[in-house]
Structures are given as structure tokens and as C-alpha cells.
C-alpha atoms as a PDB file:
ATOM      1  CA  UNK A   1     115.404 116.042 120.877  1.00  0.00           C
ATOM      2  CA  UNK A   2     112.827 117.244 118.537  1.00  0.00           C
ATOM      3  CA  UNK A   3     111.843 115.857 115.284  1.00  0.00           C
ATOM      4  CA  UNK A   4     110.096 117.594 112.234  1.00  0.00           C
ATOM      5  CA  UNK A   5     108.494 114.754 109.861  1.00  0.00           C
ATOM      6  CA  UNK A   6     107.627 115.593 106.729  1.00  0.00           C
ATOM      7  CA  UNK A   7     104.444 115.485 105.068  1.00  0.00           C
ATOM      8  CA  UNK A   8     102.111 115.873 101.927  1.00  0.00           C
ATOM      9  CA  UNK A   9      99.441 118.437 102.054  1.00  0.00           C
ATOM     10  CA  UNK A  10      96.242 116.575 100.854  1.00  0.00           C
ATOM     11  CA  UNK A  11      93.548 119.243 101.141  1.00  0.00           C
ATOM     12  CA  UNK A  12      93.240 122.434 103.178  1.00  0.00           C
ATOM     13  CA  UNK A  13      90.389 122.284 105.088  1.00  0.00           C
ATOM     14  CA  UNK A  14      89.721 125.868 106.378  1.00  0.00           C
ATOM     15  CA  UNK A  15      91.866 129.049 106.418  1.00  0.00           C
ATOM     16  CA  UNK A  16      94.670 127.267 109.265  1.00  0.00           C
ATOM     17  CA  UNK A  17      93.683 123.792 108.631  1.00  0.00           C
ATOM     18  CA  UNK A  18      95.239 121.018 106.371  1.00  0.00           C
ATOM     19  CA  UNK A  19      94.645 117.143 106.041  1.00  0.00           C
ATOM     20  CA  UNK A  20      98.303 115.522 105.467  1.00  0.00           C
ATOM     21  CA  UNK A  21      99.875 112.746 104.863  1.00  0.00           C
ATOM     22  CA  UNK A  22     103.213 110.865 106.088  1.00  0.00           C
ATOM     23  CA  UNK A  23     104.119 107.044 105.154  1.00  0.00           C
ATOM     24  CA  UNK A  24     100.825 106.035 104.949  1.00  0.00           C
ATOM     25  CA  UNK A  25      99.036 107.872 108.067  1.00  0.00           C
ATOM     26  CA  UNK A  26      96.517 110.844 107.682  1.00  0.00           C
ATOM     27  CA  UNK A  27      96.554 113.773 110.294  1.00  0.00           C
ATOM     28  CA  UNK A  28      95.161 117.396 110.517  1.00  0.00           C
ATOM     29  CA  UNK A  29      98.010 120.143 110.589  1.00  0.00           C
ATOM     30  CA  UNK A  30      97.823 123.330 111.475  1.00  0.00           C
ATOM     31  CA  UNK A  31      99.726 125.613 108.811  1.00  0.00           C
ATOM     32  CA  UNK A  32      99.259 129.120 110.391  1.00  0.00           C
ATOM     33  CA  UNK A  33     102.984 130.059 110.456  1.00  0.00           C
ATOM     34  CA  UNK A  34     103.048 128.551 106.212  1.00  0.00           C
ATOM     35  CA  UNK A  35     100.193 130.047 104.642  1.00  0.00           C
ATOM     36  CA  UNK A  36     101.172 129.337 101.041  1.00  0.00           C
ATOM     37  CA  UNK A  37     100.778 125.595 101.231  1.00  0.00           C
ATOM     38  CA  UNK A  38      98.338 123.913  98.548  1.00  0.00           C
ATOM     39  CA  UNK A  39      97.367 120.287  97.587  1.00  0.00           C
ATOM     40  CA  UNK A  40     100.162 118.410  96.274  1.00  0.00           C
ATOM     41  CA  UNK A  41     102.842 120.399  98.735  1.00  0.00           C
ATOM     42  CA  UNK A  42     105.255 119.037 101.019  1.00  0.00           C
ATOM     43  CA  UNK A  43     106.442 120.218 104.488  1.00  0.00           C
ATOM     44  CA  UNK A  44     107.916 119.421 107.851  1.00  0.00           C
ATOM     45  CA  UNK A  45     105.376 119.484 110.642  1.00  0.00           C
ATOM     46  CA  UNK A  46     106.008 119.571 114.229  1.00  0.00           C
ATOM     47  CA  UNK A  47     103.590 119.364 117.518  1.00  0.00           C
ATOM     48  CA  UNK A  48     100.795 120.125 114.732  1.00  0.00           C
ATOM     49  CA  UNK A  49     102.201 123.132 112.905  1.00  0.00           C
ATOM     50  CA  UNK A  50     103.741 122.880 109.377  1.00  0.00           C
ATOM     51  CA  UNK A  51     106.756 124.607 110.122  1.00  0.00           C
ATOM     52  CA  UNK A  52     108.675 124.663 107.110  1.00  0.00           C
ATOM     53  CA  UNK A  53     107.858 124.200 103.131  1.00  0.00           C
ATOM     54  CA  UNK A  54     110.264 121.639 101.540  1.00  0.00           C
ATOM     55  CA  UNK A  55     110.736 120.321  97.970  1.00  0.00           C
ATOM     56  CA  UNK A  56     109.208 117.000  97.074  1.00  0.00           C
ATOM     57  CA  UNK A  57     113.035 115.621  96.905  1.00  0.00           C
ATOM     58  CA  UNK A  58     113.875 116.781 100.243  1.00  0.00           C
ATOM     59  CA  UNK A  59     110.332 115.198 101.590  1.00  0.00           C
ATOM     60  CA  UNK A  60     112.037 111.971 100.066  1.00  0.00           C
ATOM     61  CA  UNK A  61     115.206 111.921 101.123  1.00  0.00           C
ATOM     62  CA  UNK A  62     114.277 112.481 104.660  1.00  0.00           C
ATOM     63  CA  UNK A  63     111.360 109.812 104.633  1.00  0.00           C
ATOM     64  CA  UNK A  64     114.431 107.799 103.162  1.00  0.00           C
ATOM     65  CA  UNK A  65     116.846 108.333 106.246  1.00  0.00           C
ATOM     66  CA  UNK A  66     113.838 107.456 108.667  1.00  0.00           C
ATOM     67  CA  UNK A  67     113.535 104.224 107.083  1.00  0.00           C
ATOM     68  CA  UNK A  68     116.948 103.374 107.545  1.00  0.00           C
ATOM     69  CA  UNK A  69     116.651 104.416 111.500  1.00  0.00           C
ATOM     70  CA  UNK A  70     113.786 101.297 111.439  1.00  0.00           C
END
């Protein structure tokens, strides 16, 4: 099984490249496939691509379910 997380974009970093944030841990994505992802944006990366742009609400409701699966 395969599992998107979702994240906050922090800062882009280059034209393909964004720092993010999930529950506390940094990472660099990769957001070829979402190009119109800013600062302040959430979505649901997988294997290092953002894959999908999601709503603040959804970003919260999933983070929500994953801390119930703890």
C-alpha cells in the first residue's frame, strides 16, 4: 500500500524544488507534476513528488486520522 502525507510548502527553492513541512519534520519535495504551489500551500507528497494540491482543512483532517493510527 502506498501512502501520500501531506505537507506545508515552506519555500520553493528553485524552479522543481520545495522545502516542506509535515508534523514537525522538514524535507525537500520535488513539485514538477504541481507547479502552482507557493509558501503557505498544502499538498500530498509521495516518493518525493507533491502529487496533489489540497486545502489547508483537508491537510488537517488527514494529519488528524494519522494521529489516531499512532
Amino acid at each position: 500500500m502506498c501512502l501520500a502525507v501531506p505537507v506545508r510548502i515552506l519555500k520553493k527553492i528553485d524552479d522543481n524544488t520545495v522545502l516542506v513541512e509535515s508534523r514537525g519534520a522538514s524535507l525537500v519535495a520535488n513539485i514538477a507534476l504541481i507547479k502552482d504551489l507557493a509558501p503557505g500551500d498544502y499538498g500530498l507528497i509521495h516518493a518525493g513528488f507533491i502529487i496533489e494540491k489540497i486545502t489547508k482543512a483537508s491537510a488537517e483532517e488527514l494529519l488528524s486520522f494519522y494521529g489516531e493510527m499512532e
